[in-house]
C-alpha atoms as a PDB file:
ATOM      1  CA  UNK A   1      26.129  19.775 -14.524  1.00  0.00           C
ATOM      2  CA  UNK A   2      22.848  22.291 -15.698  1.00  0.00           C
ATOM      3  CA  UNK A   3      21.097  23.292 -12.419  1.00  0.00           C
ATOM      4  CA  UNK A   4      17.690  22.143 -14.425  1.00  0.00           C
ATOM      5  CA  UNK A   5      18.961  18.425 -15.257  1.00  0.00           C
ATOM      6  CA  UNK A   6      20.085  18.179 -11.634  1.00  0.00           C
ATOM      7  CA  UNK A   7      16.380  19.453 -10.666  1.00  0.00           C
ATOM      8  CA  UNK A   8      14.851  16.867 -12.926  1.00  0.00           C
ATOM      9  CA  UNK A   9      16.831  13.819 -12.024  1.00  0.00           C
ATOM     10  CA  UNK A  10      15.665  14.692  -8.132  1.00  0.00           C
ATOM     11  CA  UNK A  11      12.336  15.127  -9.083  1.00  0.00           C
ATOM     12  CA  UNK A  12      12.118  11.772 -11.435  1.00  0.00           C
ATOM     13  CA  UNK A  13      13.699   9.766  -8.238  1.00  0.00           C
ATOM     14  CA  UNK A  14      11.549  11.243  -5.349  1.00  0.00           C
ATOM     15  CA  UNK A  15       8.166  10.217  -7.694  1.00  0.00           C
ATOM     16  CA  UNK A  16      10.064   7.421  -8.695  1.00  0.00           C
ATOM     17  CA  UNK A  17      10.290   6.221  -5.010  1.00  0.00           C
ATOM     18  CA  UNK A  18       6.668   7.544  -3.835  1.00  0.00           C
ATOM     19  CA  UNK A  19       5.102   5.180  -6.603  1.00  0.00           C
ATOM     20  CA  UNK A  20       7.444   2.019  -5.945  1.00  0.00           C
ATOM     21  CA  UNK A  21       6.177   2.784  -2.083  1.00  0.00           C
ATOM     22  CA  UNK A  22       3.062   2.853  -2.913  1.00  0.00           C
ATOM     23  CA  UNK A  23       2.414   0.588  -5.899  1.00  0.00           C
ATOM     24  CA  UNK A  24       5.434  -1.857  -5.843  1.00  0.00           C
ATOM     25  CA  UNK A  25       8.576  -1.715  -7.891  1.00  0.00           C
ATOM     26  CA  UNK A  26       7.644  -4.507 -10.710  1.00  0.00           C
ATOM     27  CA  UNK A  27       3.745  -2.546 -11.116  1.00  0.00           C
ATOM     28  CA  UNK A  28       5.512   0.746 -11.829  1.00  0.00           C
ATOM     29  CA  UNK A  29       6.370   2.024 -15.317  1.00  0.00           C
ATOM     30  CA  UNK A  30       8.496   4.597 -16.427  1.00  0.00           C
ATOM     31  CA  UNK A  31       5.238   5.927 -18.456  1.00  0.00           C
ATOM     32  CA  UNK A  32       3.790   6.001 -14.962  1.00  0.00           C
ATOM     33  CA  UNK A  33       6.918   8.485 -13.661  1.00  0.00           C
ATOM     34  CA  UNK A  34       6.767  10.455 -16.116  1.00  0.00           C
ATOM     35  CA  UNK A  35       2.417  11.147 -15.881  1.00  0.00           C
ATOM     36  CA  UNK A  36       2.776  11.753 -12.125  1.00  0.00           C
ATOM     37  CA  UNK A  37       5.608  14.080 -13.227  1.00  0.00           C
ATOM     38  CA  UNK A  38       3.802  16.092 -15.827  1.00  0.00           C
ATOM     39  CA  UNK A  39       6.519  15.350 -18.559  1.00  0.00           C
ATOM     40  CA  UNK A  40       6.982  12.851 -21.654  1.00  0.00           C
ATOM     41  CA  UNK A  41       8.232   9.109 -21.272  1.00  0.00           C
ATOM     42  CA  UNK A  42      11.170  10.716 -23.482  1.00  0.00           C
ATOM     43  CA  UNK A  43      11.804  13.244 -20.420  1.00  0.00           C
ATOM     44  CA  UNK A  44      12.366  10.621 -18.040  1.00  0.00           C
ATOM     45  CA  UNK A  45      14.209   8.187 -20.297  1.00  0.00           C
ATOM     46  CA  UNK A  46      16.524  11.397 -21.499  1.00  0.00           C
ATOM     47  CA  UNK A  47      17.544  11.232 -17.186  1.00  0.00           C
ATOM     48  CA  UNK A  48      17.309   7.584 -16.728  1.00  0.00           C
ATOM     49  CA  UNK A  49      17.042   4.572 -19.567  1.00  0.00           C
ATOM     50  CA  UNK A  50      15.621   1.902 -16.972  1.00  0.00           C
ATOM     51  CA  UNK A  51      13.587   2.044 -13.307  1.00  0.00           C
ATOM     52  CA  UNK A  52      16.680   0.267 -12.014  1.00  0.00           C
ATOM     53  CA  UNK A  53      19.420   2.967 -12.951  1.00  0.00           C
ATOM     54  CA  UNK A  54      16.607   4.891 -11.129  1.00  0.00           C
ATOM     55  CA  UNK A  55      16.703   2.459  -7.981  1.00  0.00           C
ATOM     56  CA  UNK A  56      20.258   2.213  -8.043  1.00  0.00           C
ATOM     57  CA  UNK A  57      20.813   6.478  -7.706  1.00  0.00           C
ATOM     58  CA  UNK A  58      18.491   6.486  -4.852  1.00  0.00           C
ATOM     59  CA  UNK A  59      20.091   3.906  -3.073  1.00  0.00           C
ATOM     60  CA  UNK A  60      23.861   5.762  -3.339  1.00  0.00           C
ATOM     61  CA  UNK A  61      23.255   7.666  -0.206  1.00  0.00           C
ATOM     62  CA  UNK A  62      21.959   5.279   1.970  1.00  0.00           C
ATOM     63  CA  UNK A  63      24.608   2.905   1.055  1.00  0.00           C
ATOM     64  CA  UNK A  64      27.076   5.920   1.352  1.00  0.00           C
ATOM     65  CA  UNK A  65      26.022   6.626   5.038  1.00  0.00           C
ATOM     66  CA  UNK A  66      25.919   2.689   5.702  1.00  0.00           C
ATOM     67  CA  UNK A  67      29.830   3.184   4.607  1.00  0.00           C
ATOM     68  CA  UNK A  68      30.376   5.475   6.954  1.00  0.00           C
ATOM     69  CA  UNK A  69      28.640   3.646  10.123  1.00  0.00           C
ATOM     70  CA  UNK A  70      30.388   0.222   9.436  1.00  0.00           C
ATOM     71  CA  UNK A  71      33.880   2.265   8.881  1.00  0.00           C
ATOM     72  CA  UNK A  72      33.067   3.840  12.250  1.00  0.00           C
ATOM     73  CA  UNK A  73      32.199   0.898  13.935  1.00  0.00           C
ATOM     74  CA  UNK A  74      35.071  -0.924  12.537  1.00  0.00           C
ATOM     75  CA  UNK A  75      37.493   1.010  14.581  1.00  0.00           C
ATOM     76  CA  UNK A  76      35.470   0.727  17.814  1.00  0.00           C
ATOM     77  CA  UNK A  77      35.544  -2.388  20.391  1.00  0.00           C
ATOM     78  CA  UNK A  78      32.983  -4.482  19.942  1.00  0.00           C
ATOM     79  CA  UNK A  79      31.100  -3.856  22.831  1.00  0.00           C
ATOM     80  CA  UNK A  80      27.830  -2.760  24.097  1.00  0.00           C
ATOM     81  CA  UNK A  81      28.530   1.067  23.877  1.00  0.00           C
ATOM     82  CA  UNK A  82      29.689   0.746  20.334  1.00  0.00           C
ATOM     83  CA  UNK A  83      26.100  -1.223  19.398  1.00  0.00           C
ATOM     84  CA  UNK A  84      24.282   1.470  20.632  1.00  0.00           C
ATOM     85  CA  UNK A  85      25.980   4.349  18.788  1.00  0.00           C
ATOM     86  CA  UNK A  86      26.137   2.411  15.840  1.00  0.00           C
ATOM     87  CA  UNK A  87      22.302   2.360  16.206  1.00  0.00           C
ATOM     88  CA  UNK A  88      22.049   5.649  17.034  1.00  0.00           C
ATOM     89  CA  UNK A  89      23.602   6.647  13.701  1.00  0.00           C
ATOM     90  CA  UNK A  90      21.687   4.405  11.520  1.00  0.00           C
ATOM     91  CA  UNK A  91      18.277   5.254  13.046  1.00  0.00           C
ATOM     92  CA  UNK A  92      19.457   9.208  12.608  1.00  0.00           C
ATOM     93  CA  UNK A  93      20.284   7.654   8.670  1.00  0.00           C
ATOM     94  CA  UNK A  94      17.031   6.487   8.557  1.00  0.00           C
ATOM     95  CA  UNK A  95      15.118   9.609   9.717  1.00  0.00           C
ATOM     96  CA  UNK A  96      13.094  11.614   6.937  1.00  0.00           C
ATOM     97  CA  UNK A  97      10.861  11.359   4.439  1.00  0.00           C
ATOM     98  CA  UNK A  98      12.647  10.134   1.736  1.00  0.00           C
ATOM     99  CA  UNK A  99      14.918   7.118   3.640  1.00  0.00           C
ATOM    100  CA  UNK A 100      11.769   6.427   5.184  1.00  0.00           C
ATOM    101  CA  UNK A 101       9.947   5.787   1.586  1.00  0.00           C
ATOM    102  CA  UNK A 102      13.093   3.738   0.757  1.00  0.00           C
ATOM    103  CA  UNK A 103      12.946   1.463   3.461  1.00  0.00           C
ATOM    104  CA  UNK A 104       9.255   1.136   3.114  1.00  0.00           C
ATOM    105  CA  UNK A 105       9.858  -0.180  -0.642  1.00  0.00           C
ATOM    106  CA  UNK A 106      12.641  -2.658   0.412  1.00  0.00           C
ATOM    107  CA  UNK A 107      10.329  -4.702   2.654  1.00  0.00           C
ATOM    108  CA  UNK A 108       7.638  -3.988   0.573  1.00  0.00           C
ATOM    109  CA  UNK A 109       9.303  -5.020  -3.000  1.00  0.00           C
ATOM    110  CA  UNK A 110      11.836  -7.456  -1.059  1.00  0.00           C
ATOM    111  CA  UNK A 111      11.462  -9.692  -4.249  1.00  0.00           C
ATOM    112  CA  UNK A 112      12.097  -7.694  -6.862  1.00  0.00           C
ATOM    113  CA  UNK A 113      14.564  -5.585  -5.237  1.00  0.00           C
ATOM    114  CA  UNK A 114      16.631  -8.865  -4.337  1.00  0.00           C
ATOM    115  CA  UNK A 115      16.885  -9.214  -7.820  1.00  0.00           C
ATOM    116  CA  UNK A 116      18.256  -5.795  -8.441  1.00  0.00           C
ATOM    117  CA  UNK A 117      22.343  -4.410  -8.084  1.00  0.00           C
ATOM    118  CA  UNK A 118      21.639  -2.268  -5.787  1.00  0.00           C
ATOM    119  CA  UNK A 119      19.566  -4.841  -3.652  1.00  0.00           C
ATOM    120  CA  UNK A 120      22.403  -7.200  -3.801  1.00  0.00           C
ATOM    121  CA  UNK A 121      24.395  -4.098  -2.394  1.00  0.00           C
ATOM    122  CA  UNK A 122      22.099  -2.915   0.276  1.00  0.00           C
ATOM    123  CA  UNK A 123      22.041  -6.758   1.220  1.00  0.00           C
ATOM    124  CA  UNK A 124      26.205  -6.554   1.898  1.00  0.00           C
ATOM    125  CA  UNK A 125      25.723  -3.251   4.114  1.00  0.00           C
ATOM    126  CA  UNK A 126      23.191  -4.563   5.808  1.00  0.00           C
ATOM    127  CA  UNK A 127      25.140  -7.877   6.815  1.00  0.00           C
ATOM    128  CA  UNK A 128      27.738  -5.910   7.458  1.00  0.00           C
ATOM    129  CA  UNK A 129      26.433  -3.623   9.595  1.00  0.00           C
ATOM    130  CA  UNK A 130      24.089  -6.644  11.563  1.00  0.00           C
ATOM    131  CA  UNK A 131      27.356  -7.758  12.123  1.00  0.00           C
ATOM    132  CA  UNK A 132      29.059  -5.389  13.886  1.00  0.00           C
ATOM    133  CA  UNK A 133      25.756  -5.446  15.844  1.00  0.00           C
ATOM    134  CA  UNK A 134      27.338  -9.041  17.869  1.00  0.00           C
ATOM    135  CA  UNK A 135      30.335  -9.751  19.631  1.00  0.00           C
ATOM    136  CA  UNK A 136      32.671 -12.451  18.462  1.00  0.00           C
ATOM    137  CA  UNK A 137      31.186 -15.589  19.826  1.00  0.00           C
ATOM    138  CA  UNK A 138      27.942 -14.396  20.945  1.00  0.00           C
ATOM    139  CA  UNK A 139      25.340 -16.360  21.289  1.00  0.00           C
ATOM    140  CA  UNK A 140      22.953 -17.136  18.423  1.00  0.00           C
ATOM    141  CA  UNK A 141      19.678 -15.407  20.360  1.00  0.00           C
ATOM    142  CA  UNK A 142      22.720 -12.361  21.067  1.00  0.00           C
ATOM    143  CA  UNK A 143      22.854 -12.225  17.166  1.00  0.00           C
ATOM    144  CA  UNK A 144      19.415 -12.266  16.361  1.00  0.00           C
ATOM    145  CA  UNK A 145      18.799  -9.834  18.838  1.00  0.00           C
ATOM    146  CA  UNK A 146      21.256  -7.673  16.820  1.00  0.00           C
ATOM    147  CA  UNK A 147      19.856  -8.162  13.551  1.00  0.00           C
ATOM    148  CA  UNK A 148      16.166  -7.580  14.843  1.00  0.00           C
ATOM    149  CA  UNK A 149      17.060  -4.235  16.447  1.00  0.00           C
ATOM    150  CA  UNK A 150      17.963  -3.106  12.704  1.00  0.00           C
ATOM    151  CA  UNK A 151      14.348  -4.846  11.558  1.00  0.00           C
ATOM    152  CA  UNK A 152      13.004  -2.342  14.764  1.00  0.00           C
ATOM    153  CA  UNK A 153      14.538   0.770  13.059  1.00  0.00           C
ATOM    154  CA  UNK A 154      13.248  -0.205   9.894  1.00  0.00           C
ATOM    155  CA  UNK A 155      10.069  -0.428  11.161  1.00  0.00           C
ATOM    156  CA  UNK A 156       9.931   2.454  13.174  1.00  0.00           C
ATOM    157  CA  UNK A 157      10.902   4.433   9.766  1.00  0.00           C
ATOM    158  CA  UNK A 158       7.697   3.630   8.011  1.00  0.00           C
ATOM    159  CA  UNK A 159       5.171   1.298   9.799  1.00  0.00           C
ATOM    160  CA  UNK A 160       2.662   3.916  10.662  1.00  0.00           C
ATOM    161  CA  UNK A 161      -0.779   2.066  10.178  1.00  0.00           C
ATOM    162  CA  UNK A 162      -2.574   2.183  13.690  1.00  0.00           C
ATOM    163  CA  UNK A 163       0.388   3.646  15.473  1.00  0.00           C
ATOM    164  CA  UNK A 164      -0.735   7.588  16.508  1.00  0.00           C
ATOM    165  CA  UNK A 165       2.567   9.191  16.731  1.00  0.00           C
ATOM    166  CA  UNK A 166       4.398  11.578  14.690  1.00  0.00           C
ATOM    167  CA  UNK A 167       7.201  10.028  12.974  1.00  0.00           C
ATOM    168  CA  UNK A 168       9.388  11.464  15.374  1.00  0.00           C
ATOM    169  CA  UNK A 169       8.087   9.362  17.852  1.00  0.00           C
ATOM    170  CA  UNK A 170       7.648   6.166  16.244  1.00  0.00           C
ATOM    171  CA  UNK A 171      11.669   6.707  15.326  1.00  0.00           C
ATOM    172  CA  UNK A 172      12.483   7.691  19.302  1.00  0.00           C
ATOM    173  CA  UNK A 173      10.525   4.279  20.204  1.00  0.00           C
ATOM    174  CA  UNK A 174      11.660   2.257  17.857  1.00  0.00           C
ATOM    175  CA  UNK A 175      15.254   3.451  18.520  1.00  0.00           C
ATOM    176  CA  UNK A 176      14.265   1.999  22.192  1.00  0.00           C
ATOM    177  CA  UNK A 177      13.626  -0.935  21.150  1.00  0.00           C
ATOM    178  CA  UNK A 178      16.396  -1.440  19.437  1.00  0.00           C
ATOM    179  CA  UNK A 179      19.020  -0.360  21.756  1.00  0.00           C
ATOM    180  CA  UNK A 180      17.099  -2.852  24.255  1.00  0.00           C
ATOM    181  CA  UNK A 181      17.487  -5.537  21.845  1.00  0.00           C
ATOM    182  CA  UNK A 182      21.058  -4.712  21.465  1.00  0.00           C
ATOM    183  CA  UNK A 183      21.975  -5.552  24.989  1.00  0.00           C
ATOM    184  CA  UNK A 184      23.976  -4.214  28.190  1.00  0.00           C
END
């Protein structure tokens, strides 16, 4: 593939993301993309014919490295040790700027994501992976604990609003958290 289109379909998803952050997935247009890019509607519609083919290519990574921490996991006891490396590697997933943006539009756009493939398919990983977070026949508290030490990580990515701490720090604390959630 040309170097340039490569270049282009990067830069059209990173804006793409930094407005559905900021401005919600349903409020942003591809008209909008392509302004805060500096090119033509065509430009962007040349790369990408909808903001959900858009959605959908940022989302292949994540859900790529979600693959990779379930597969891992799957092949491990279920036991405490295995819970906290399995968090370990999705907070590490989760660190930089652009995951962070991503996971800042899914609980910020949670409806209109829902709607979307590739929130129906962030929705599977995720129950997946919140359930390699419990042991078989845990407790319903031990399972919500497990899910809620995702939520933690999730929060930690993006929630910055009051918190003074680098995003390295919010991640180490909220990695904490979780692995307190997740048990002994």
């Amino acid at each position: 593939m040309d170097e340039r289109r490569t270049d282009t379909r990067g830069q059209i998803r990173e804006v793409a993301l930094e407005l559905f952050a900021e401005q919600g997935y349903e409020k942003t247009s591809l008209r909008e993309i392509a302004e805060r890019l500096g090119v033509t509607k065509a430009a962007v519609y040349y790369h990408y014919k909808t903001k959900e083919e858009i959605v959908g290519t940022l989302f292949d990574d994540l859900l790529a490295g979600i693959d990779e921490i379930v597969a891992w996991a799957r092949e491990r006891p279920r036991d405490v040790a295995t819970r906290r490396e399995l968090l370990r590697r999705y907070s590490a997933l989760l660190a930089g700027r652009s995951t962070a943006r991503m996971v800042r539009f899914l609980q910020e756009s949670q409806t209109s994501f829902r709607e979307l493939a590739a929130g129906a398919e962030m929705k599977k990983r995720l129950a997946e992976l919140t359930g390699l977070l419990a042991e078989p026949g845990q407790s319903v508290a031990g399972q919500l604990r497990g899910r809620m030490s995702v939520i933690a990580l999730h929060l930690g990515a993006f929630l910055d609003e009051g918190i003074e701490a680098s995003e390295e720090e919010r991640r180490e604390a909220a990695l904490e958290i979780a692995l307190e959630l997740a048990g002994d």
